[in-house]
PDB file of N, CA and C in Angstrom:
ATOM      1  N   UNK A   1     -61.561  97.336 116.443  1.00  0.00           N
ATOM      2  CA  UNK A   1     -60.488  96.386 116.204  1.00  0.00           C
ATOM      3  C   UNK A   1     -59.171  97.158 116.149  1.00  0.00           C
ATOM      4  N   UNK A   2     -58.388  96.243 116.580  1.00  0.00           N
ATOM      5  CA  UNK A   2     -57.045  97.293 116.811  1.00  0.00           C
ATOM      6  C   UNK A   2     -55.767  97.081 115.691  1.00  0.00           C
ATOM      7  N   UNK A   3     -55.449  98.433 115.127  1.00  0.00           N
ATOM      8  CA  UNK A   3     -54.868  98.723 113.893  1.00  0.00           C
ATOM      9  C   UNK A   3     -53.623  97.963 114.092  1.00  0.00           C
ATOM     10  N   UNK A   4     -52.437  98.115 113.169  1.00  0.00           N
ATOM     11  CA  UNK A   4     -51.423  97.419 113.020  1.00  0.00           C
ATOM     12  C   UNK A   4     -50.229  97.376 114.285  1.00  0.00           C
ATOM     13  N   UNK A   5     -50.632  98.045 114.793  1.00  0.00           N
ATOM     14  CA  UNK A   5     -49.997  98.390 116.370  1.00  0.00           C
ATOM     15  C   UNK A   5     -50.446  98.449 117.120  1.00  0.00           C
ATOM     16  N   UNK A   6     -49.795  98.009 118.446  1.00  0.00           N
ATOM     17  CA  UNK A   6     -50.294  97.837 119.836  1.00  0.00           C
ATOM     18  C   UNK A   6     -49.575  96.384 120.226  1.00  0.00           C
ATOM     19  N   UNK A   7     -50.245  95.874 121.440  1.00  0.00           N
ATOM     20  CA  UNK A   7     -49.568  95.440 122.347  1.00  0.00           C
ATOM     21  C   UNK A   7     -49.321  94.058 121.453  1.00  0.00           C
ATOM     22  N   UNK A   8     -47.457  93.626 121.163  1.00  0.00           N
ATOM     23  CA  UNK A   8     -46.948  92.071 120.846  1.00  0.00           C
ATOM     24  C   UNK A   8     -47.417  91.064 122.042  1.00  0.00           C
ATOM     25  N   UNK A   9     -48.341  90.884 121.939  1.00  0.00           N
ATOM     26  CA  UNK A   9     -48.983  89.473 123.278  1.00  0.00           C
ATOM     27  C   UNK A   9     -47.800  88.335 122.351  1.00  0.00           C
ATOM     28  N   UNK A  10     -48.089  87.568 123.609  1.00  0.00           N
ATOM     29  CA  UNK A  10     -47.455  86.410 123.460  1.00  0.00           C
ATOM     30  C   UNK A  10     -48.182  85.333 124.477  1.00  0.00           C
ATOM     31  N   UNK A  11     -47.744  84.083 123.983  1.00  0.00           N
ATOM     32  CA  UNK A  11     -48.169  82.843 125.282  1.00  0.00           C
ATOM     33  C   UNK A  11     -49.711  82.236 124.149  1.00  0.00           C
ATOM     34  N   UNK A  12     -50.352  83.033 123.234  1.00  0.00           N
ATOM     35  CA  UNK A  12     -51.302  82.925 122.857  1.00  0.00           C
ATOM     36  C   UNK A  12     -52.225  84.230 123.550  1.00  0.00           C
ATOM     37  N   UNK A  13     -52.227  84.954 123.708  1.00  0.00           N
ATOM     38  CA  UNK A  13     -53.012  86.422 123.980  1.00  0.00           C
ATOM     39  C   UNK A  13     -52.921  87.399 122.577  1.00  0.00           C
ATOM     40  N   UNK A  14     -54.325  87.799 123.079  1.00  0.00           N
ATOM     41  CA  UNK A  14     -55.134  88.786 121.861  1.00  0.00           C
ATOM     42  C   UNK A  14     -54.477  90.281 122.507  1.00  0.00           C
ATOM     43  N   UNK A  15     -54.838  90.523 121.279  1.00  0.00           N
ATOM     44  CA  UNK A  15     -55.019  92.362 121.638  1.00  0.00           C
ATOM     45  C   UNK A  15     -56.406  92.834 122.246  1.00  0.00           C
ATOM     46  N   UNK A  16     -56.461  93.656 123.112  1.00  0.00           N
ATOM     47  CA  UNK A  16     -58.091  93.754 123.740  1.00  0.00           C
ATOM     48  C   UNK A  16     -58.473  95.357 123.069  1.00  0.00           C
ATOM     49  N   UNK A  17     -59.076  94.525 122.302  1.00  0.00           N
ATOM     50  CA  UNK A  17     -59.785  95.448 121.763  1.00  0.00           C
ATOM     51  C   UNK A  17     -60.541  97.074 122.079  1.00  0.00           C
ATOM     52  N   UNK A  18     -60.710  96.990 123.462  1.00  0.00           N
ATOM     53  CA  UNK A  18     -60.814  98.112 123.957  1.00  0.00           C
ATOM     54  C   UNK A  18     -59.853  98.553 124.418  1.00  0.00           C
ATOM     55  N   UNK A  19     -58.946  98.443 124.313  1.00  0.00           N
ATOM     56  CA  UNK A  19     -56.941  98.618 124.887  1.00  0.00           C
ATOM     57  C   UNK A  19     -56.149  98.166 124.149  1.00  0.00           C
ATOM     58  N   UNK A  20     -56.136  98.276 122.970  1.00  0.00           N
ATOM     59  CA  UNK A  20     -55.119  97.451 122.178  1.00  0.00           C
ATOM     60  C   UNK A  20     -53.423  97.600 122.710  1.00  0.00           C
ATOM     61  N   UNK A  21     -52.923  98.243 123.774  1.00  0.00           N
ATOM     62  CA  UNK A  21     -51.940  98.734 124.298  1.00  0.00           C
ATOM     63  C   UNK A  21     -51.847  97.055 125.442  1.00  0.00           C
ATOM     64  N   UNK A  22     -52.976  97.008 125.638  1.00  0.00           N
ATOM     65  CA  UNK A  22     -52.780  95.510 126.363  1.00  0.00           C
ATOM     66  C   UNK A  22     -53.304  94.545 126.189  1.00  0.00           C
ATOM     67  N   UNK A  23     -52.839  92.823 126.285  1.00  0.00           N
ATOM     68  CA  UNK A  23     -53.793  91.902 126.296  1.00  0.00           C
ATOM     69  C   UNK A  23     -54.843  91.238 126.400  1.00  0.00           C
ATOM     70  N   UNK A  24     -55.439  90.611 125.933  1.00  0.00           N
ATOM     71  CA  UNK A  24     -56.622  89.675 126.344  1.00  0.00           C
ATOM     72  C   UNK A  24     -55.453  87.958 126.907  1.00  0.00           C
ATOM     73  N   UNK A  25     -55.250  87.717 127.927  1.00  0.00           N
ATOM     74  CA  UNK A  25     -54.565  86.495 127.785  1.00  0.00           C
ATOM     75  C   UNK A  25     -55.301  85.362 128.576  1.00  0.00           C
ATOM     76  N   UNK A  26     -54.741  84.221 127.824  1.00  0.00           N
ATOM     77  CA  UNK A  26     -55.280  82.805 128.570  1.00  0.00           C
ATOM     78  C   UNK A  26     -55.052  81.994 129.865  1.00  0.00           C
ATOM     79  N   UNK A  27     -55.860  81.409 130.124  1.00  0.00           N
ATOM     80  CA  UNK A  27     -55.286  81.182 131.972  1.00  0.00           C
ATOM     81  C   UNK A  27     -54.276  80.672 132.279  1.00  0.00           C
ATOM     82  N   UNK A  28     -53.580  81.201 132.941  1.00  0.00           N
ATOM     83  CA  UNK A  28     -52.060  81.066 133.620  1.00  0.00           C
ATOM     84  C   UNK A  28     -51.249  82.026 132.944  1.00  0.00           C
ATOM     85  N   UNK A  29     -51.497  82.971 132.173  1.00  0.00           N
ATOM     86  CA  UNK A  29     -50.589  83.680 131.917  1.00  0.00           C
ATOM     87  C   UNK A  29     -51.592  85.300 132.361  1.00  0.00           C
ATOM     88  N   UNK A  30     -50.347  86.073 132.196  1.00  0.00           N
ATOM     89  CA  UNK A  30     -50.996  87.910 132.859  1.00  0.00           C
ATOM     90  C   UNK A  30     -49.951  88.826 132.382  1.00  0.00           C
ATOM     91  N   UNK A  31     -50.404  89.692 132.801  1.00  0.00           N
ATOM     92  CA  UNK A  31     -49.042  91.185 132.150  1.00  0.00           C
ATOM     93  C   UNK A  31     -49.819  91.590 130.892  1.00  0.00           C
ATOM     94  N   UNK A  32     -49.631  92.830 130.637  1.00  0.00           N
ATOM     95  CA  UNK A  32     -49.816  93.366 129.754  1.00  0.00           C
ATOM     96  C   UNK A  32     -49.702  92.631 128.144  1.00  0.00           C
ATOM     97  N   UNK A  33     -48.897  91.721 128.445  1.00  0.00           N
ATOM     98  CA  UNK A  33     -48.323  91.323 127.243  1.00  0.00           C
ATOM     99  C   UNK A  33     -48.207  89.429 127.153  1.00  0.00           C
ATOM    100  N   UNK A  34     -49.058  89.101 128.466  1.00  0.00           N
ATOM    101  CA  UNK A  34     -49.301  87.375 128.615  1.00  0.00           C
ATOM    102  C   UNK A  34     -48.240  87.084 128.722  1.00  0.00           C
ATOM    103  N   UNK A  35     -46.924  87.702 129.254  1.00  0.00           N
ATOM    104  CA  UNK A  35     -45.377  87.023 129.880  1.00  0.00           C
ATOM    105  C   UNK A  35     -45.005  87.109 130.993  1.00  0.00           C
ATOM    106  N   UNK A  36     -46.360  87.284 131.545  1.00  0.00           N
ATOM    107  CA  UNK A  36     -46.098  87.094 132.970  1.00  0.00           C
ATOM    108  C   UNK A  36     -46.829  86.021 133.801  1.00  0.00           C
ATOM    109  N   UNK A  37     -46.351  85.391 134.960  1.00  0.00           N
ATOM    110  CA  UNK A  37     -47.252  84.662 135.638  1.00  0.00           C
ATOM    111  C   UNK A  37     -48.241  85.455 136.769  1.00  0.00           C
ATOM    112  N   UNK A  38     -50.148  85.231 136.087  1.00  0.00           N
ATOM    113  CA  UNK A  38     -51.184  85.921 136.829  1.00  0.00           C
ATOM    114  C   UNK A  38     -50.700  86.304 138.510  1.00  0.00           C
ATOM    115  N   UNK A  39     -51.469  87.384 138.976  1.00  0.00           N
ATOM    116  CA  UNK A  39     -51.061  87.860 140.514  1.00  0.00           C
ATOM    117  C   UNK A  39     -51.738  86.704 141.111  1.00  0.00           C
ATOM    118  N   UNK A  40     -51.135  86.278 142.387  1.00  0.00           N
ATOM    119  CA  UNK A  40     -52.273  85.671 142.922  1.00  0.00           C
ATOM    120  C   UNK A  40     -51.721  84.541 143.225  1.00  0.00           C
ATOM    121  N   UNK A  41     -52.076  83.433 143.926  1.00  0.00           N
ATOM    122  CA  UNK A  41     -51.502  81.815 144.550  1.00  0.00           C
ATOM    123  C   UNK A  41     -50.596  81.507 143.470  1.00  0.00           C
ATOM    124  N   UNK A  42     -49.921  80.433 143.939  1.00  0.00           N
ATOM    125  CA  UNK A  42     -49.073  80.013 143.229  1.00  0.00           C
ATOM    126  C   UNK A  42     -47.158  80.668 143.361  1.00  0.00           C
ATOM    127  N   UNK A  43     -46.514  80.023 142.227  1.00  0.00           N
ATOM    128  CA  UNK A  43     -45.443  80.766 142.412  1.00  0.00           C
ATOM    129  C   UNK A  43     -44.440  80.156 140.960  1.00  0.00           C
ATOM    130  N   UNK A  44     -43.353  80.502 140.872  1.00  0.00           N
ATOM    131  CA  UNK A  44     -42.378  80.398 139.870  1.00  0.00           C
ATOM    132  C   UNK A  44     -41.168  79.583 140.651  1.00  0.00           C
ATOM    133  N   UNK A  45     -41.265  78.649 139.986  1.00  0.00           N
ATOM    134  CA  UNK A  45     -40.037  77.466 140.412  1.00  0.00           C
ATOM    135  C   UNK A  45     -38.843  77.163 139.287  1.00  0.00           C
ATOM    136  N   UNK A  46     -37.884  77.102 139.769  1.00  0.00           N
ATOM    137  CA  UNK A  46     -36.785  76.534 138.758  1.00  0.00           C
ATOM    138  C   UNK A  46     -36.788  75.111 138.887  1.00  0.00           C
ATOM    139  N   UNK A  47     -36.568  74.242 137.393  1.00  0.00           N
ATOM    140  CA  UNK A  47     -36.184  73.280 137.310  1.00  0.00           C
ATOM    141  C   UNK A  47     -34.598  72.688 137.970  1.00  0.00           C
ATOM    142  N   UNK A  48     -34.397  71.775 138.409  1.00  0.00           N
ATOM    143  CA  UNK A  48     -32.635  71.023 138.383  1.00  0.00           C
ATOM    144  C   UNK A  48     -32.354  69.837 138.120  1.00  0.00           C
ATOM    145  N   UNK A  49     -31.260  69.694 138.437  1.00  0.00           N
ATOM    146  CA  UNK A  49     -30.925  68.084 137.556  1.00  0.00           C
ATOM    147  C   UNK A  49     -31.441  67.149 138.992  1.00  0.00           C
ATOM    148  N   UNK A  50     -32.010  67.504 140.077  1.00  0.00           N
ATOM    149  CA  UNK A  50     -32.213  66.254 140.511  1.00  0.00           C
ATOM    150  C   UNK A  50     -34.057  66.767 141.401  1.00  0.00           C
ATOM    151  N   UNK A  51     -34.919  66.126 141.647  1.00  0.00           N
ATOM    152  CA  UNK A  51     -36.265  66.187 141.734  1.00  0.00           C
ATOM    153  C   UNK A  51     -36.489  66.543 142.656  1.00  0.00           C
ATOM    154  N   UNK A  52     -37.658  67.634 142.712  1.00  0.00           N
ATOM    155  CA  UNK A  52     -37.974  68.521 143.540  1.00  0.00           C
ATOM    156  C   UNK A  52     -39.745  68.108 144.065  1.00  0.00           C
ATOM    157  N   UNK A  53     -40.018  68.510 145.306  1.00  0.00           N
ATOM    158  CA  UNK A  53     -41.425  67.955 145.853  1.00  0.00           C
ATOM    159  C   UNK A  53     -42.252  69.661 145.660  1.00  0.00           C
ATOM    160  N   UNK A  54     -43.325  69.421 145.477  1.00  0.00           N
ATOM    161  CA  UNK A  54     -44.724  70.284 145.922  1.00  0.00           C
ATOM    162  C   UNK A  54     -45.779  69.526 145.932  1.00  0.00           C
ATOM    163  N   UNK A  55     -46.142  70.121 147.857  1.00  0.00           N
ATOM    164  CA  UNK A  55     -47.798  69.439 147.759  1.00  0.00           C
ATOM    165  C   UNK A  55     -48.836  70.582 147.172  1.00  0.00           C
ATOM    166  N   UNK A  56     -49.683  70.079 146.516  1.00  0.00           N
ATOM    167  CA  UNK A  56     -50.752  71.035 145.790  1.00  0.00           C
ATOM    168  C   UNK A  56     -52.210  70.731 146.474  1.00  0.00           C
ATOM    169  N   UNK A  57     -52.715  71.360 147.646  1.00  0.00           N
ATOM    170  CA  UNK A  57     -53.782  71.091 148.063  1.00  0.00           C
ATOM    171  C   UNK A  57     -55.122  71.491 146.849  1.00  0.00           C
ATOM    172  N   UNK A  58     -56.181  70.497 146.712  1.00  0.00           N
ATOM    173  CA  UNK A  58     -56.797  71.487 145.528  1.00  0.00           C
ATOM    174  C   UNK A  58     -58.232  71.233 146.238  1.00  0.00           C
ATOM    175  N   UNK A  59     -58.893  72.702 146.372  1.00  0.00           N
ATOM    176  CA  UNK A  59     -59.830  72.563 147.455  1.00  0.00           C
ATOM    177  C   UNK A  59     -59.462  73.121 148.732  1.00  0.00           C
ATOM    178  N   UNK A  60     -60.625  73.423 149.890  1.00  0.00           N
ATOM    179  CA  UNK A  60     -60.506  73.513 150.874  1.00  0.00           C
ATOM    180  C   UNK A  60     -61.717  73.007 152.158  1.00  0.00           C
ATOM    181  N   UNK A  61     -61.681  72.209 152.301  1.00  0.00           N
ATOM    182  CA  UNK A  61     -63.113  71.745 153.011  1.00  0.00           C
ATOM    183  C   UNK A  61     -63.780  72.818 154.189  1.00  0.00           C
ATOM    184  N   UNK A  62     -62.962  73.141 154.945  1.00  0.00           N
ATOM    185  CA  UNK A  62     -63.512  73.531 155.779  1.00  0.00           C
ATOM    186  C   UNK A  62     -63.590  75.554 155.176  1.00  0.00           C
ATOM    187  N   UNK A  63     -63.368  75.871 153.961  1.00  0.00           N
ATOM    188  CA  UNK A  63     -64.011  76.606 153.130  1.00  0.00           C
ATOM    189  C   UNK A  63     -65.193  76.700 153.019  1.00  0.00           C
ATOM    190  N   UNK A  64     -66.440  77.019 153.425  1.00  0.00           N
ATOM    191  CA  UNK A  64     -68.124  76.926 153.241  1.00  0.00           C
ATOM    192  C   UNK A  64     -68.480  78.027 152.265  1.00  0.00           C
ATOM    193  N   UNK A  65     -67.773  79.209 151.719  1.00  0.00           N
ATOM    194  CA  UNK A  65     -68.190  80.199 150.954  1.00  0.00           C
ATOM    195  C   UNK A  65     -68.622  79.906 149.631  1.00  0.00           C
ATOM    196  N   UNK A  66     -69.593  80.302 148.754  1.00  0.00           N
ATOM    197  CA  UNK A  66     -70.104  79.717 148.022  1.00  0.00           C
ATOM    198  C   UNK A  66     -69.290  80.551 147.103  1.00  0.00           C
ATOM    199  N   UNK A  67     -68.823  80.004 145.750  1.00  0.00           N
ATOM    200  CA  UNK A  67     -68.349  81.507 145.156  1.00  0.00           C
ATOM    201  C   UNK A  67     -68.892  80.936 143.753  1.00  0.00           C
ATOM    202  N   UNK A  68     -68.746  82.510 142.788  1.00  0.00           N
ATOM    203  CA  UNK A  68     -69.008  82.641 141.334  1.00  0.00           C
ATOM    204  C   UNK A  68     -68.395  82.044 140.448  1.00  0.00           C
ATOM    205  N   UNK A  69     -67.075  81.825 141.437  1.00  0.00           N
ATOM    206  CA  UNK A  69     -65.751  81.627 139.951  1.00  0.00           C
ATOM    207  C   UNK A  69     -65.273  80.795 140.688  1.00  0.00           C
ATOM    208  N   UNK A  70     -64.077  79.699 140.291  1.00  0.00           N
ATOM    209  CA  UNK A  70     -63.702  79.046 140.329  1.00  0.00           C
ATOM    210  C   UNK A  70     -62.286  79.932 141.020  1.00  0.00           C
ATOM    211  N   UNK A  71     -61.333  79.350 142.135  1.00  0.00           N
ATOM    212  CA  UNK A  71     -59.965  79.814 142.693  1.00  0.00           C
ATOM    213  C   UNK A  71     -59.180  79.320 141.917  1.00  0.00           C
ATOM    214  N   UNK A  72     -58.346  79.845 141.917  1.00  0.00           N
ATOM    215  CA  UNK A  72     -57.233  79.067 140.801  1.00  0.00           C
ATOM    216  C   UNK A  72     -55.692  79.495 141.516  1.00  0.00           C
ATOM    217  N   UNK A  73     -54.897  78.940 141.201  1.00  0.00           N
ATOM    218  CA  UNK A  73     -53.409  79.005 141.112  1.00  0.00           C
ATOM    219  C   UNK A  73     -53.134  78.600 140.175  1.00  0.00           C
ATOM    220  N   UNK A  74     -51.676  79.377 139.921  1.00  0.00           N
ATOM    221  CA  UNK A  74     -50.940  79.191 138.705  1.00  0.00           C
ATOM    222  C   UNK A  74     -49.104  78.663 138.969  1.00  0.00           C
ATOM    223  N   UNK A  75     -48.645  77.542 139.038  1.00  0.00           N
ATOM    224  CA  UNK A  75     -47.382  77.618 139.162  1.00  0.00           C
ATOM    225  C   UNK A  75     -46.595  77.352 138.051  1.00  0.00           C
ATOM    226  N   UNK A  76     -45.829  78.212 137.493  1.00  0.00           N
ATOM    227  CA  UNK A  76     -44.528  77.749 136.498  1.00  0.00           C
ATOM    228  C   UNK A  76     -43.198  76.976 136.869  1.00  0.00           C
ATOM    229  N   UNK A  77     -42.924  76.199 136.092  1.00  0.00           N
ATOM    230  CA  UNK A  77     -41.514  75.637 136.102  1.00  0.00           C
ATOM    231  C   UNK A  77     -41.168  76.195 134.864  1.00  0.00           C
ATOM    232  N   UNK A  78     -40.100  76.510 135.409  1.00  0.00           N
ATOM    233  CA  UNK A  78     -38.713  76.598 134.265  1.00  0.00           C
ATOM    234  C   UNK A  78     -37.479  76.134 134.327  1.00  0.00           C
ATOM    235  N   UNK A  79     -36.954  76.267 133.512  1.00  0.00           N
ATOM    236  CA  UNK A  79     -35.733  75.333 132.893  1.00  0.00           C
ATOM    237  C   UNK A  79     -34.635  76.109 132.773  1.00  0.00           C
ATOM    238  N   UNK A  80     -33.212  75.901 132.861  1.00  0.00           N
ATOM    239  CA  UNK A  80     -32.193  76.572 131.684  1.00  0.00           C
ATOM    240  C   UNK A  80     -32.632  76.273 129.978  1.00  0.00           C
ATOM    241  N   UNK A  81     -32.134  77.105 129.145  1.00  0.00           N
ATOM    242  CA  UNK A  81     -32.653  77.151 127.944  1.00  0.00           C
ATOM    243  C   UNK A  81     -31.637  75.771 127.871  1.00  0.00           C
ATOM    244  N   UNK A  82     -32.252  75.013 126.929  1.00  0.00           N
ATOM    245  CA  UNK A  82     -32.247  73.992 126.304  1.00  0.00           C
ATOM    246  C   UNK A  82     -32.327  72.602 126.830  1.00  0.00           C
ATOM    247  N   UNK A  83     -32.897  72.539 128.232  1.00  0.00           N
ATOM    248  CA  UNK A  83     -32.967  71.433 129.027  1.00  0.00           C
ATOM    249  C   UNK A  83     -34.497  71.207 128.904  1.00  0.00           C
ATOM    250  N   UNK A  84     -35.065  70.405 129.596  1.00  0.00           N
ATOM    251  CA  UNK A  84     -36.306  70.047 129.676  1.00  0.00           C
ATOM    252  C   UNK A  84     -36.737  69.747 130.734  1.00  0.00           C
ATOM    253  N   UNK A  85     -38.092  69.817 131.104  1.00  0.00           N
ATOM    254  CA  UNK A  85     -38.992  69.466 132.430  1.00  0.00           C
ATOM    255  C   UNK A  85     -39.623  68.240 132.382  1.00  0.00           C
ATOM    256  N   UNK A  86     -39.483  67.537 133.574  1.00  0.00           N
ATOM    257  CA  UNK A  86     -39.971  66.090 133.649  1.00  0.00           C
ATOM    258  C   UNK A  86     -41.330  66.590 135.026  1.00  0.00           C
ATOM    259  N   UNK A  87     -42.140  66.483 135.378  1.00  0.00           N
ATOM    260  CA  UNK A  87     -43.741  66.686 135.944  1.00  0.00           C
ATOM    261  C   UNK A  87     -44.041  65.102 136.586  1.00  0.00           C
ATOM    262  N   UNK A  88     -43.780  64.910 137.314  1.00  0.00           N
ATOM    263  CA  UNK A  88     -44.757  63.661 138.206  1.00  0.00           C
ATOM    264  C   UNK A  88     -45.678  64.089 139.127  1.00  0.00           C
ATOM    265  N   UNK A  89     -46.826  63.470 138.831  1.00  0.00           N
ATOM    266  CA  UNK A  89     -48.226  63.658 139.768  1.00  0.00           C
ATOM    267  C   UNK A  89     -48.038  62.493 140.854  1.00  0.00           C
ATOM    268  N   UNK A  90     -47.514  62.431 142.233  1.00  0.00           N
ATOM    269  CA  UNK A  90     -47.342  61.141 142.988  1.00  0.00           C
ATOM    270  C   UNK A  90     -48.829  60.873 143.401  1.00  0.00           C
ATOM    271  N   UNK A  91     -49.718  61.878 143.944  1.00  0.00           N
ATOM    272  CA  UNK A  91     -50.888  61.154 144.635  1.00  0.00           C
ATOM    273  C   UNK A  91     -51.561  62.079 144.591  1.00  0.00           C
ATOM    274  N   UNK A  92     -52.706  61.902 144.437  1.00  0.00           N
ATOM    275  CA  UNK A  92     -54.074  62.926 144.359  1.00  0.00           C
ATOM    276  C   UNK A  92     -55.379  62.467 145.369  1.00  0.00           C
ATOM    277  N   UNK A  93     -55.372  63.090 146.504  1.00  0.00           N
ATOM    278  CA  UNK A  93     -56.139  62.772 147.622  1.00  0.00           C
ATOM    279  C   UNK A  93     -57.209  63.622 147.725  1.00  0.00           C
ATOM    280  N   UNK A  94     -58.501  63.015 148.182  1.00  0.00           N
ATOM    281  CA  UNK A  94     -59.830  64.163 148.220  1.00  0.00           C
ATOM    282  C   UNK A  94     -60.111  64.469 146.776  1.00  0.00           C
ATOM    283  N   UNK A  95     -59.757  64.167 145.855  1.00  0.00           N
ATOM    284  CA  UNK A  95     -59.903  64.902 144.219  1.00  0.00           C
ATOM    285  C   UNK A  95     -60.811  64.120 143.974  1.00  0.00           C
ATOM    286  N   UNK A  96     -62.314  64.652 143.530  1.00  0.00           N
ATOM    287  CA  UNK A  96     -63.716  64.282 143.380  1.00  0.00           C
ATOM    288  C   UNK A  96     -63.451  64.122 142.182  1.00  0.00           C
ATOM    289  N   UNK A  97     -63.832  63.109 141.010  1.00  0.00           N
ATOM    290  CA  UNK A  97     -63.789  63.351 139.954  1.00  0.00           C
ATOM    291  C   UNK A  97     -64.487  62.599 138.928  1.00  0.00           C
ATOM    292  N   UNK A  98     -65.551  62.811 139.015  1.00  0.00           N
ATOM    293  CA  UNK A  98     -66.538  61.903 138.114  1.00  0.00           C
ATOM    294  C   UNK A  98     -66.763  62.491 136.600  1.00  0.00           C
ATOM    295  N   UNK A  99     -66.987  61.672 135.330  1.00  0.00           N
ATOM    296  CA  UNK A  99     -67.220  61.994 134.379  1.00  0.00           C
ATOM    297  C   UNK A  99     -66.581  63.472 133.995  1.00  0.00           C
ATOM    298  N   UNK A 100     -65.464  63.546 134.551  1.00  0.00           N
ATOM    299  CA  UNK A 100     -64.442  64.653 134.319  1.00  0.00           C
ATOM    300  C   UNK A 100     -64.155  65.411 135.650  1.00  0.00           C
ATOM    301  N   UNK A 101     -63.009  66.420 135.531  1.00  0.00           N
ATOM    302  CA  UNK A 101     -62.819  66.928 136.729  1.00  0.00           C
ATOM    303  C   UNK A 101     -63.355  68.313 136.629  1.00  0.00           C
ATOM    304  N   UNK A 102     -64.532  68.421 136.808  1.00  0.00           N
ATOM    305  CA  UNK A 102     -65.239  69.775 136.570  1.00  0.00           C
ATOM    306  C   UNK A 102     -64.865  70.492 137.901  1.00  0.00           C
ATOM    307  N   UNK A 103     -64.943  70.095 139.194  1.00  0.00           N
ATOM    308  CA  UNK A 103     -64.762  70.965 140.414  1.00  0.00           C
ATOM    309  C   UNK A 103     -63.001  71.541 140.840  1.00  0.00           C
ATOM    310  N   UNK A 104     -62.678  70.399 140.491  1.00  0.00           N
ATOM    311  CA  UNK A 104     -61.113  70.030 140.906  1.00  0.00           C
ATOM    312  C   UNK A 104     -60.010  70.038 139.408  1.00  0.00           C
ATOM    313  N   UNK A 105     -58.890  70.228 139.630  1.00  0.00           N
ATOM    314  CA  UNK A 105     -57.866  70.232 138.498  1.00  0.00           C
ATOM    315  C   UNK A 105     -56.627  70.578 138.107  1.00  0.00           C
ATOM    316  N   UNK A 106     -55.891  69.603 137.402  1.00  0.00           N
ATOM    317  CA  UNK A 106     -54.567  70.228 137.528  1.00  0.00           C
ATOM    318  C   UNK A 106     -54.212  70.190 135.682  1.00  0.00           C
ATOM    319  N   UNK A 107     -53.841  71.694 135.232  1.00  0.00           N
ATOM    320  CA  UNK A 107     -53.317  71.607 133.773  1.00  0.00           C
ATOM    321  C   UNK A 107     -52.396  71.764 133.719  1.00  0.00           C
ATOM    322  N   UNK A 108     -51.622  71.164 132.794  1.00  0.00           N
ATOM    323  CA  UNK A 108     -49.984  71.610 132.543  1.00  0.00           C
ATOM    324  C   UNK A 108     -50.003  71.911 130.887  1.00  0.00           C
ATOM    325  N   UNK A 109     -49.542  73.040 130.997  1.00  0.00           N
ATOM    326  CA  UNK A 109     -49.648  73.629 129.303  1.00  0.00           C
ATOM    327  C   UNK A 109     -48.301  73.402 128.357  1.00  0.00           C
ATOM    328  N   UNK A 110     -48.344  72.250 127.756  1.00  0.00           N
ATOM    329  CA  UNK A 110     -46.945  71.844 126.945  1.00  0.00           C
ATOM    330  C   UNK A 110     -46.758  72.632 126.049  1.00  0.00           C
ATOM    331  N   UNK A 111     -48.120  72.606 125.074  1.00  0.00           N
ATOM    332  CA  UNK A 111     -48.057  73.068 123.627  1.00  0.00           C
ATOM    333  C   UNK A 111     -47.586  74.226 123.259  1.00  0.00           C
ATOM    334  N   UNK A 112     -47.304  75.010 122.092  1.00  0.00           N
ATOM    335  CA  UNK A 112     -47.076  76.036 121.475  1.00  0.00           C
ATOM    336  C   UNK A 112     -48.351  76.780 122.258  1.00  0.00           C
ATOM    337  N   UNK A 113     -49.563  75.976 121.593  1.00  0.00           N
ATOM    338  CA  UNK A 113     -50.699  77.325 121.705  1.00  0.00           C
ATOM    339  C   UNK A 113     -51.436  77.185 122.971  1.00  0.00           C
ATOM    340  N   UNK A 114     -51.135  78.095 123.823  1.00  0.00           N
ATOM    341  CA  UNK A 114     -51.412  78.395 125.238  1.00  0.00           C
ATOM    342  C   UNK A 114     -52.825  78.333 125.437  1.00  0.00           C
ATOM    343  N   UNK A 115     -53.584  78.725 124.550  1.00  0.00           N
ATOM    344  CA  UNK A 115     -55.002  78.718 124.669  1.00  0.00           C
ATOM    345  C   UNK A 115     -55.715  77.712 124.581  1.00  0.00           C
ATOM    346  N   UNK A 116     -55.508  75.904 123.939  1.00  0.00           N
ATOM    347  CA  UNK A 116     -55.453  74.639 124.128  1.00  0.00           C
ATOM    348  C   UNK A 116     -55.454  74.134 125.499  1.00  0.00           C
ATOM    349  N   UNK A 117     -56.243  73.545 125.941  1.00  0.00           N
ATOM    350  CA  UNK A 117     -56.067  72.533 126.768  1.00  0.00           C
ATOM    351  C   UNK A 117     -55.403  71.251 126.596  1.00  0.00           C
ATOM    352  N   UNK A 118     -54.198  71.700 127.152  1.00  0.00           N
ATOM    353  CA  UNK A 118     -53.080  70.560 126.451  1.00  0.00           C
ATOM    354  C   UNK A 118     -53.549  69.210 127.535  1.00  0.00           C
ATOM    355  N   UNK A 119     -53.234  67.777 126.588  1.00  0.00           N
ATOM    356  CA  UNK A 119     -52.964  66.769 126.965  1.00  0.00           C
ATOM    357  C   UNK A 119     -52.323  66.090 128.443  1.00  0.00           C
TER     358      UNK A 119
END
């Protein structure tokens, strides 16, 4: 367990115990220190005062590879400090989703605690 020092995580990330110099962090966040957005799909968008489009394909059909883990992307919006983000979902096409969306999914993390599956 790692002594009174080592790595200030943030976002909701642990200290990793075998590295206390770096994080354990929760999905969608990365860096040493969970203040960064994970390597990999996705990207970092600014918010503005008037509405912006992204299509989010989720899935790939003509994909046949069987895999272990689940693909993921991660995209952030941000804001100027003290404004706020408004999120509309217009249409969700091909999204299988019975008795939950176990294959398919889209989270948006409001809350304080990053590690929640927010609402």
């Amino acid at each position: 367990i790692c002594a009174a020092k080592g790595a200030a995580c943030v976002n909701g990330g642990k200290r990793n115990p075998k590295n206390c110099a770096v994080c354990i962090c929760p999905a969608g966040y990365g860096g040493a220190l969970c203040n960064l957005r994970p390597a990999g799909c996705g990207a970092v968008m600014t918010a503005g005062p008037t509405w912006k489009s992204k299509v989010v394909t989720l899935g790939d059909a003509t994909n046949t590879e069987i895999r272990d883990t689940y693909a993921m992307c991660n995209d952030w919006v941000k804001a100027p400090a003290g404004k706020k983000i408004q999120v509309q979902v217009a249409t969700m096409v091909g999204v299988d989703c019975h008795y939950g969306c176990w294959t398919q999914g889209i989270e948006f993390k409001t809350l304080p605690n990053k590690l929640n599956t927010n609402p």
